[in-house]
N, C-alpha and C. Protein backbone atom coordinates (compact mmCIF):
# COMPACT_ATOMS: atom_id res chain seq x y z
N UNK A 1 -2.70 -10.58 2.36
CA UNK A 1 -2.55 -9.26 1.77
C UNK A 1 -1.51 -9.33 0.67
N UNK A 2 -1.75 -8.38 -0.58
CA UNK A 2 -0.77 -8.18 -1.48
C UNK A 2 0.09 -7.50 -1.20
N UNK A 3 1.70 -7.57 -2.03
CA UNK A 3 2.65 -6.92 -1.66
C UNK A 3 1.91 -5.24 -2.44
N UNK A 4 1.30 -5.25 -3.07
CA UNK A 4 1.28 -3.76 -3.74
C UNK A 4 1.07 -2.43 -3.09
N UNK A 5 0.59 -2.83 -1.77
CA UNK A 5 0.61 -1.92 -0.49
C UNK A 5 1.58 -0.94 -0.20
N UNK A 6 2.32 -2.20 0.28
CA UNK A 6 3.67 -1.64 0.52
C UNK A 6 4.24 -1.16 -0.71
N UNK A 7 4.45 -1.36 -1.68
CA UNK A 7 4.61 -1.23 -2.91
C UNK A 7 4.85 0.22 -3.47
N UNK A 8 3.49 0.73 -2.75
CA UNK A 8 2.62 1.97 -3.10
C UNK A 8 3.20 2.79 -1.73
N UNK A 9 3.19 2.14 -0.44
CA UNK A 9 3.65 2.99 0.59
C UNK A 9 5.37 3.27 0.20
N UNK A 10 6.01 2.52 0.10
CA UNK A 10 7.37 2.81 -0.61
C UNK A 10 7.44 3.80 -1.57
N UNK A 11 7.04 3.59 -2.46
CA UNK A 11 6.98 4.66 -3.60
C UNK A 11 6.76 6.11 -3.28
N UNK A 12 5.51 5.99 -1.97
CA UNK A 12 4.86 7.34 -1.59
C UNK A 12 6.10 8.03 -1.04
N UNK A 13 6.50 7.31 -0.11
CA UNK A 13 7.75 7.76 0.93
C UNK A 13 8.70 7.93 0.17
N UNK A 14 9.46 7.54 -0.80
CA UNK A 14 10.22 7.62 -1.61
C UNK A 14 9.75 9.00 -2.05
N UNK A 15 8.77 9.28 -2.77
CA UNK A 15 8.49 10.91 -3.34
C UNK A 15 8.60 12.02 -2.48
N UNK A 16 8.13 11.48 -1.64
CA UNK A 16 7.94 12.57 -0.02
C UNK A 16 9.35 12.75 0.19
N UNK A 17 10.36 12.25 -0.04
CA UNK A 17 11.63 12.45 0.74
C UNK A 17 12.27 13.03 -0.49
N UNK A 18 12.21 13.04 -1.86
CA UNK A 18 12.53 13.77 -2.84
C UNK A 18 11.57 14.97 -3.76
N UNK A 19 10.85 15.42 -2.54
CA UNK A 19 9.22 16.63 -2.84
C UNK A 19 9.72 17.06 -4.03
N UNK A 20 11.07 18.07 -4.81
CA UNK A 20 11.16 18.95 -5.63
C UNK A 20 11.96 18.16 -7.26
N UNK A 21 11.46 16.83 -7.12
CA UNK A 21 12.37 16.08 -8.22
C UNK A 21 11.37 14.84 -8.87
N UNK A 22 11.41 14.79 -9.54
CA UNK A 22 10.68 13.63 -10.47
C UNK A 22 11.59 12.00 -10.23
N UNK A 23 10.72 11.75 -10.09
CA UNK A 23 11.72 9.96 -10.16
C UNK A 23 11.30 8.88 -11.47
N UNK A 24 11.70 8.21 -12.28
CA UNK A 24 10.93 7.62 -13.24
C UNK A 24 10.86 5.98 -12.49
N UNK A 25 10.26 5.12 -13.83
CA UNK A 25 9.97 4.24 -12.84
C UNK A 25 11.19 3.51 -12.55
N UNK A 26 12.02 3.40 -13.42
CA UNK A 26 13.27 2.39 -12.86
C UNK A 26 13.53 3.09 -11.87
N UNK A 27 14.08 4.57 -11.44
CA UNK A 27 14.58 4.84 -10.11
C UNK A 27 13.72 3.91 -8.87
N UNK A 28 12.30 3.99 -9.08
CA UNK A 28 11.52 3.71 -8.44
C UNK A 28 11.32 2.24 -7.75
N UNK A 29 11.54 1.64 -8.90
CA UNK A 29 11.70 0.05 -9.00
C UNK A 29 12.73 -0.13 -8.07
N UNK A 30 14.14 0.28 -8.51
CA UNK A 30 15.37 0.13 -8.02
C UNK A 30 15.61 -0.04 -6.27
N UNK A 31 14.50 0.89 -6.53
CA UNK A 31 14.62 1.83 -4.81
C UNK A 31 13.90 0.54 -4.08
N UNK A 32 12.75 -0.16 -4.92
CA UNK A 32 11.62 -0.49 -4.05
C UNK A 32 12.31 -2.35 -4.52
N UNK A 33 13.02 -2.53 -4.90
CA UNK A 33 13.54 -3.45 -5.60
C UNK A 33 12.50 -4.68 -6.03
N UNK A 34 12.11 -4.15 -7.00
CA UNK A 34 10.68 -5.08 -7.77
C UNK A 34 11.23 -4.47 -9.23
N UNK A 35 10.38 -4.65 -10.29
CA UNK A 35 11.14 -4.45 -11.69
C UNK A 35 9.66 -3.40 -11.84
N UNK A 36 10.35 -2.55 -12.62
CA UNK A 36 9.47 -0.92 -13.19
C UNK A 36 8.15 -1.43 -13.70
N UNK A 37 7.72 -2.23 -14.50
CA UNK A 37 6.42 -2.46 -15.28
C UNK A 37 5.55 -2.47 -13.50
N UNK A 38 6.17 -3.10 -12.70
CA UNK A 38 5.07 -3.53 -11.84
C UNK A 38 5.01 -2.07 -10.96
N UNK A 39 5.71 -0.95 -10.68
CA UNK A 39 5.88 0.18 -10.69
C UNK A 39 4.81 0.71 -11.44
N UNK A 40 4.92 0.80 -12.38
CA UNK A 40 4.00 1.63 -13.30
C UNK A 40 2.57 1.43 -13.49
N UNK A 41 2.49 -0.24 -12.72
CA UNK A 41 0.89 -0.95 -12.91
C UNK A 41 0.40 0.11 -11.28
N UNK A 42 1.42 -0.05 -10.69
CA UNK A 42 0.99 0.48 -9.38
C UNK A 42 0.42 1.90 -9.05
N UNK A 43 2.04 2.89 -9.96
CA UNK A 43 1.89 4.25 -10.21
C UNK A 43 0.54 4.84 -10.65
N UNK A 44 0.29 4.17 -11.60
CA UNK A 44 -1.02 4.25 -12.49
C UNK A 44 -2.28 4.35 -11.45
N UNK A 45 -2.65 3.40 -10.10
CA UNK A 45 -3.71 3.58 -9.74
C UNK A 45 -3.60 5.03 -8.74
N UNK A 46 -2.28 4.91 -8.27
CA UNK A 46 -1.80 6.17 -7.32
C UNK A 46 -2.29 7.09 -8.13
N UNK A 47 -1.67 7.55 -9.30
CA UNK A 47 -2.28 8.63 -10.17
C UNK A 47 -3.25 8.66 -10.37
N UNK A 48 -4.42 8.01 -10.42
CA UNK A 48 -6.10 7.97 -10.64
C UNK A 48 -6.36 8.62 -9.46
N UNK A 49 -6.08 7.70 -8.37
CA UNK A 49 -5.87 8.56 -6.96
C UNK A 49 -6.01 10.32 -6.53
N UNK A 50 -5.28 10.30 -7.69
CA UNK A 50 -4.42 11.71 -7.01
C UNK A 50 -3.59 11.91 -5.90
N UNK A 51 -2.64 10.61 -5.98
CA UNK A 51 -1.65 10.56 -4.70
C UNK A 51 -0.16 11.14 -5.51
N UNK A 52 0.02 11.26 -6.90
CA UNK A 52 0.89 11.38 -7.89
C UNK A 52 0.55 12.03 -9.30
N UNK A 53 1.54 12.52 -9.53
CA UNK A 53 1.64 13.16 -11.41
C UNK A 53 2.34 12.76 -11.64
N UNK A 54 2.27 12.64 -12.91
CA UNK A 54 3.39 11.95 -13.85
C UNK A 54 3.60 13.40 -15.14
N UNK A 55 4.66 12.96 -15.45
CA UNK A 55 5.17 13.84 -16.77
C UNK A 55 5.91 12.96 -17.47
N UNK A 56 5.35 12.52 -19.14
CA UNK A 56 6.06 12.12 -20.08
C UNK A 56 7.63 12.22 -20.76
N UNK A 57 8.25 11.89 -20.99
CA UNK A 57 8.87 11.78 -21.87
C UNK A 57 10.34 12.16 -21.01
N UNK A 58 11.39 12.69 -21.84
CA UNK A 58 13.22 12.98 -21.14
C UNK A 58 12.59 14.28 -19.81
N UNK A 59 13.50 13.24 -19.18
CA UNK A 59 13.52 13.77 -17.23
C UNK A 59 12.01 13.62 -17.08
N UNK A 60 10.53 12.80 -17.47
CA UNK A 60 9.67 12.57 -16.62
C UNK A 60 9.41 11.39 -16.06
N UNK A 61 8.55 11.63 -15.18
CA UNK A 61 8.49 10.27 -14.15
C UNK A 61 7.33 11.11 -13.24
N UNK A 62 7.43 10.33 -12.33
CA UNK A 62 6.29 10.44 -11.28
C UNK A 62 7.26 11.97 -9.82
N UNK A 63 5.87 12.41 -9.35
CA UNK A 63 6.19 13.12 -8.32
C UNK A 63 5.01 13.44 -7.62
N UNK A 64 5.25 13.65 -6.20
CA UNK A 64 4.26 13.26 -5.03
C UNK A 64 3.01 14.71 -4.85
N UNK A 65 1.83 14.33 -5.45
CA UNK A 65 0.89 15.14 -5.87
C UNK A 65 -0.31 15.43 -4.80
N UNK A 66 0.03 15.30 -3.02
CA UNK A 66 -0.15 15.11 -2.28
C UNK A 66 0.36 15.71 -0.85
N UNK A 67 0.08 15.66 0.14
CA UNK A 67 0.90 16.31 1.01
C UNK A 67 0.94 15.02 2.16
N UNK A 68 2.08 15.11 2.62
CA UNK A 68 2.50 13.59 3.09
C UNK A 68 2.15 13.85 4.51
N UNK A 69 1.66 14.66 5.02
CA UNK A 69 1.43 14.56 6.50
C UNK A 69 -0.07 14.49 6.25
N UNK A 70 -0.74 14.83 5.16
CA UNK A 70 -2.22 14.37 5.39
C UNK A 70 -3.15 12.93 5.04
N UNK A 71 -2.22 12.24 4.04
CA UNK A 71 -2.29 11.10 2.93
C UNK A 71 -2.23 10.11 4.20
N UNK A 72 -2.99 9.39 5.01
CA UNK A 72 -3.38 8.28 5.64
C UNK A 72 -2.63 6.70 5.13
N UNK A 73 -2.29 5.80 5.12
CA UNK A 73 -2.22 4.67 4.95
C UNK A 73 -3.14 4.12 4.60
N UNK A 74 -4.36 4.12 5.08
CA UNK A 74 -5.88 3.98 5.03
C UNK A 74 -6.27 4.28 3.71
N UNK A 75 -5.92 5.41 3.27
CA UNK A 75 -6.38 6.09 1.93
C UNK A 75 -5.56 5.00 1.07
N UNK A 76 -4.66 5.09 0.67
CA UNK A 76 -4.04 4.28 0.30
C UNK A 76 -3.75 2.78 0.35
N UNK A 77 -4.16 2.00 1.10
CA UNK A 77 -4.74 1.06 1.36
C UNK A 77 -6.10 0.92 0.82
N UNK A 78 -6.78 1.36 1.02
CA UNK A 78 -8.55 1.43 0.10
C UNK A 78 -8.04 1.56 -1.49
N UNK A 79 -7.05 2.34 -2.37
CA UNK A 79 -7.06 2.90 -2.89
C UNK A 79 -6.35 1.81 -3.82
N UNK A 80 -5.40 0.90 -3.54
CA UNK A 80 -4.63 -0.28 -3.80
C UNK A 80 -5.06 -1.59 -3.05
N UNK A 81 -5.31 -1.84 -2.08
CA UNK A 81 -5.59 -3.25 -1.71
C UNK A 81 -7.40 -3.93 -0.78
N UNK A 82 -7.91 -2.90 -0.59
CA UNK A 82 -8.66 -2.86 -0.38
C UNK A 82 -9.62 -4.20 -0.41
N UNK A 83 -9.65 -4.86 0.67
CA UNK A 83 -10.38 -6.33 0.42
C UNK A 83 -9.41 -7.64 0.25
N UNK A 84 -7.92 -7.44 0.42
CA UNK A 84 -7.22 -8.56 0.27
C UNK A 84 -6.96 -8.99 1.42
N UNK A 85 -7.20 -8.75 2.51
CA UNK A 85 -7.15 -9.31 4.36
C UNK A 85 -7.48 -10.78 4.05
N UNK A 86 -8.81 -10.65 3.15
CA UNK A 86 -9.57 -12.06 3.21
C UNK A 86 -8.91 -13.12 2.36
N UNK A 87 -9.00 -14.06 2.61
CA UNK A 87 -8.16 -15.10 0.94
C UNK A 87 -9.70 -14.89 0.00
N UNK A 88 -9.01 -15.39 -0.92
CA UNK A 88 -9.67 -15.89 -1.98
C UNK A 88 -10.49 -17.66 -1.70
N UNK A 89 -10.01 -18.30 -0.89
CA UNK A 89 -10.24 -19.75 -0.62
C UNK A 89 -10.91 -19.66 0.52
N UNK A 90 -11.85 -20.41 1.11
CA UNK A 90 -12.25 -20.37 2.21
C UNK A 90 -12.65 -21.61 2.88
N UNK A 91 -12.24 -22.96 3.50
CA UNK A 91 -12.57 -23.93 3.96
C UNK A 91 -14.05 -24.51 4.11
N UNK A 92 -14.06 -25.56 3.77
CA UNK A 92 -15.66 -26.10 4.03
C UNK A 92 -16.60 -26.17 3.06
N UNK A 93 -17.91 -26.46 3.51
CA UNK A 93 -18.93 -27.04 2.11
C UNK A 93 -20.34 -26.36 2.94
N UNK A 94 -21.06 -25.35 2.54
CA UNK A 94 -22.07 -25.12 3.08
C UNK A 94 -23.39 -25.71 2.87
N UNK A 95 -23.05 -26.78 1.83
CA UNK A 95 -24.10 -28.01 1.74
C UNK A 95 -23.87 -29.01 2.36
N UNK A 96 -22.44 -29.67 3.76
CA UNK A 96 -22.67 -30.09 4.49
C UNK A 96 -23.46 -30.66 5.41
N UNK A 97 -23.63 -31.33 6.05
CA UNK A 97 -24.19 -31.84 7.13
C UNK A 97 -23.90 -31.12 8.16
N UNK A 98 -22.23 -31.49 8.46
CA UNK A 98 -21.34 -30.92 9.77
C UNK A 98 -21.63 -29.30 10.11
N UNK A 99 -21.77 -29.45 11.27
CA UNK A 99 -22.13 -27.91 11.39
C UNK A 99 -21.01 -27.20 11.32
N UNK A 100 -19.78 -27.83 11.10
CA UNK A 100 -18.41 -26.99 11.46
C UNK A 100 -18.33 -26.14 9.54
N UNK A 101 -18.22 -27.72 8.94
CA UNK A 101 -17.64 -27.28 7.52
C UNK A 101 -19.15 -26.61 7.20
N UNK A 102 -20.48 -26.59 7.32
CA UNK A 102 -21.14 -25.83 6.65
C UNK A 102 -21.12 -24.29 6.98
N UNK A 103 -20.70 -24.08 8.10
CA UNK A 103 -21.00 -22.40 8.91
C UNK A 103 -19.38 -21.88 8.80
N UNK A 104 -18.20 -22.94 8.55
CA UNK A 104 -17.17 -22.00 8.37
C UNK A 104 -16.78 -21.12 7.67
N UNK A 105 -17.24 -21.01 6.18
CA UNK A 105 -17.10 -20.25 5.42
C UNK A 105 -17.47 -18.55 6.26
N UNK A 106 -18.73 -18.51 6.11
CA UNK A 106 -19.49 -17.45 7.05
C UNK A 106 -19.19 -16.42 8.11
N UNK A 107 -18.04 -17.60 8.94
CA UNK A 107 -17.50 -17.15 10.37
C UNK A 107 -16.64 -16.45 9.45
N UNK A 108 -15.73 -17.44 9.03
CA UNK A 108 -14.69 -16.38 8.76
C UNK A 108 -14.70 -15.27 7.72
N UNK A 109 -15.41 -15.68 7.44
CA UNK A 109 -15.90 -14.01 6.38
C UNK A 109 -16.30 -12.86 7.05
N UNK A 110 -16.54 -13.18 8.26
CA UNK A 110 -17.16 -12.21 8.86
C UNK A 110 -16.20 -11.62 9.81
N UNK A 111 -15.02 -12.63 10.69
CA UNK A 111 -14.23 -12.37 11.22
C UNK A 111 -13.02 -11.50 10.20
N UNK A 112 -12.72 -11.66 8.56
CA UNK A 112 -11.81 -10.97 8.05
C UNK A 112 -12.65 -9.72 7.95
N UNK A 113 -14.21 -9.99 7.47
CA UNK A 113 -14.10 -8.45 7.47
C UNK A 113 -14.33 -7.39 8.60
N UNK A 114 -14.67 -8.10 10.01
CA UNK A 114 -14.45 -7.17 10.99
C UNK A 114 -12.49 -6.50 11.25
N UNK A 115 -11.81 -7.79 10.61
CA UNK A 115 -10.46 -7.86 10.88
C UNK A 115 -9.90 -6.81 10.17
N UNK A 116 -10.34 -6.56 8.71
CA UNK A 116 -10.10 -5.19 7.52
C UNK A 116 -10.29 -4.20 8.12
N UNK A 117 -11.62 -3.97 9.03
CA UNK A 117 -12.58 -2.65 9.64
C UNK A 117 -11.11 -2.54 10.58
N UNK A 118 -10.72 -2.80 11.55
CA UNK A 118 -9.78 -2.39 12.56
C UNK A 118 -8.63 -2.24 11.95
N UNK A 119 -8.03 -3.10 10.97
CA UNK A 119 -7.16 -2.94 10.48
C UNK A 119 -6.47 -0.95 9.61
N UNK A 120 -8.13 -0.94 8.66
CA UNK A 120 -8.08 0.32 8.20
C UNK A 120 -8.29 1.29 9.15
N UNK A 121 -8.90 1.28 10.33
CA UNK A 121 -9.19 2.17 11.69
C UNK A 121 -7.46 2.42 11.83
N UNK A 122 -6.74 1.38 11.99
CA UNK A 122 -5.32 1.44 12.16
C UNK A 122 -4.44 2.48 11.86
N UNK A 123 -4.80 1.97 10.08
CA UNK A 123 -3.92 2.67 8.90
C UNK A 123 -4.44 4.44 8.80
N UNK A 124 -5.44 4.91 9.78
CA UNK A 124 -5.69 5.83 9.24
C UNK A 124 -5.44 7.37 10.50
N UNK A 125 -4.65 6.27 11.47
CA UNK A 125 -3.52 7.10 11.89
C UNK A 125 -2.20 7.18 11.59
N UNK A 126 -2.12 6.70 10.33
CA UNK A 126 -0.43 6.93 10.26
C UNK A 126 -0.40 7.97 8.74
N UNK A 127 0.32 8.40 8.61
CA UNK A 127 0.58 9.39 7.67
C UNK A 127 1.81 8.96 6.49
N UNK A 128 1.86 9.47 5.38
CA UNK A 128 3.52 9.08 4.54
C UNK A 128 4.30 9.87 5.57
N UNK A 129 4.12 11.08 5.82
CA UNK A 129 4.95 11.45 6.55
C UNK A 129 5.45 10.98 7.90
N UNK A 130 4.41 10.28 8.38
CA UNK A 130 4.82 9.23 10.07
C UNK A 130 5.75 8.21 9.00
N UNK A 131 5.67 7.31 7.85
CA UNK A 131 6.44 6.43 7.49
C UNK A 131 7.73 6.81 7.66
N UNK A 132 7.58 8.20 6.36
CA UNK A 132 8.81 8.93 5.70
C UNK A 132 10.24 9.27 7.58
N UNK A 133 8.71 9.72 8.56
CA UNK A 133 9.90 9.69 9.60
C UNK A 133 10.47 8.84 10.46
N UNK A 134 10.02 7.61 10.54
CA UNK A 134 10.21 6.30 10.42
C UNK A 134 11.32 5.98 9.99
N UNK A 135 11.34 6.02 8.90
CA UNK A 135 12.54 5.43 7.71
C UNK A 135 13.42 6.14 8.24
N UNK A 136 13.53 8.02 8.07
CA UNK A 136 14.64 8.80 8.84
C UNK A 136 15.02 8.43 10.13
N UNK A 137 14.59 7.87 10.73
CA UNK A 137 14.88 7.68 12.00
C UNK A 137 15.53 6.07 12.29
N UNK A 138 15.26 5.48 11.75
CA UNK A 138 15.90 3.24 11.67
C UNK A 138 16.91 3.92 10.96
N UNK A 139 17.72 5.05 10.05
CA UNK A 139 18.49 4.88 9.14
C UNK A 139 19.65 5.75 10.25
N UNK A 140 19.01 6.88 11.18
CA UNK A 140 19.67 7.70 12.12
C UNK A 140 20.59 6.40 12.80
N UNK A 141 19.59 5.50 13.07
CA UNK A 141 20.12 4.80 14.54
C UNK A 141 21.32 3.65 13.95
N UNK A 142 20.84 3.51 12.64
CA UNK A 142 21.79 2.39 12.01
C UNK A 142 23.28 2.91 11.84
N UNK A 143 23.25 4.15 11.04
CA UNK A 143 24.37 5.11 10.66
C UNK A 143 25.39 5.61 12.38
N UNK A 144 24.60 5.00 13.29
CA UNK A 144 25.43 5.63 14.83
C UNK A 144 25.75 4.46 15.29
N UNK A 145 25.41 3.22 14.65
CA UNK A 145 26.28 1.86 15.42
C UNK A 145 26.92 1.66 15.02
């Protein structure tokens, strides 16, 4: 899997926890500590989405165009990574002889994409807002030790 996931789940949670304020992308970057261009490659599909708006120019940036207790992981996941469970490489020669290296490709193609199916079944009980309270809550327990 690509990091842009998380990438995108950071960012989300990040907006969700600042609902009434614009963030641009360096805040964004900063926060998510990756550098802004790759922010903005990201922002960009969120906004096609409709997970985000953006506003141009002095004080704009992105803000969360969405409601964070309904926005799935799942959605967002389809929406950014959708299909990266699997590699790109896959072991073996299906012009083989061996029954192992000719049928492995196959198996495991079939095993990642049953593996994606459960995976997104997963993601599509959790909410930005289950993240967003997540995060509030590891930061509660840290701040009391």
């Amino acid at each position: 899997m690509n990091s842009e996931f998380t990438i995108a789940v950071h960012s989300l949670a990040l907006l969700a926890h600042i609902p009434e304020h614009m963030a641009s992308s360096e805040l964004i970057a900063k926060n998510v500590c990756t550098n802004p261009a790759r922010i903005r490659k990201i922002m960009s599909i969120l906004r096609k989405n409709g997970f985000v708006k953006t506003k141009e120019g002095i004080g704009g940036g992105y803000i969360l165009a969405c409601d964070p207790d309904e926005v799935t992981l799942a959605e967002i996941y389809r929406s950014i990574s959708n299909g990266t469970l699997k590699p790109h490489w896959c072991s073996g020669d299906p012009k083989e002889a061996c029954q192992v290296s000719a049928n492995m490709h196959g198996v495991m193609d079939q095993i990642f994409t049953e593996a994606e199916m459960y995976f997104t079944k997963y993601l599509e009980q959790i909410t930005i807002q289950t993240v967003l309270d997540k995060v509030r809550h590891g930061c509660q327990e840290s701040s009391q030790q």
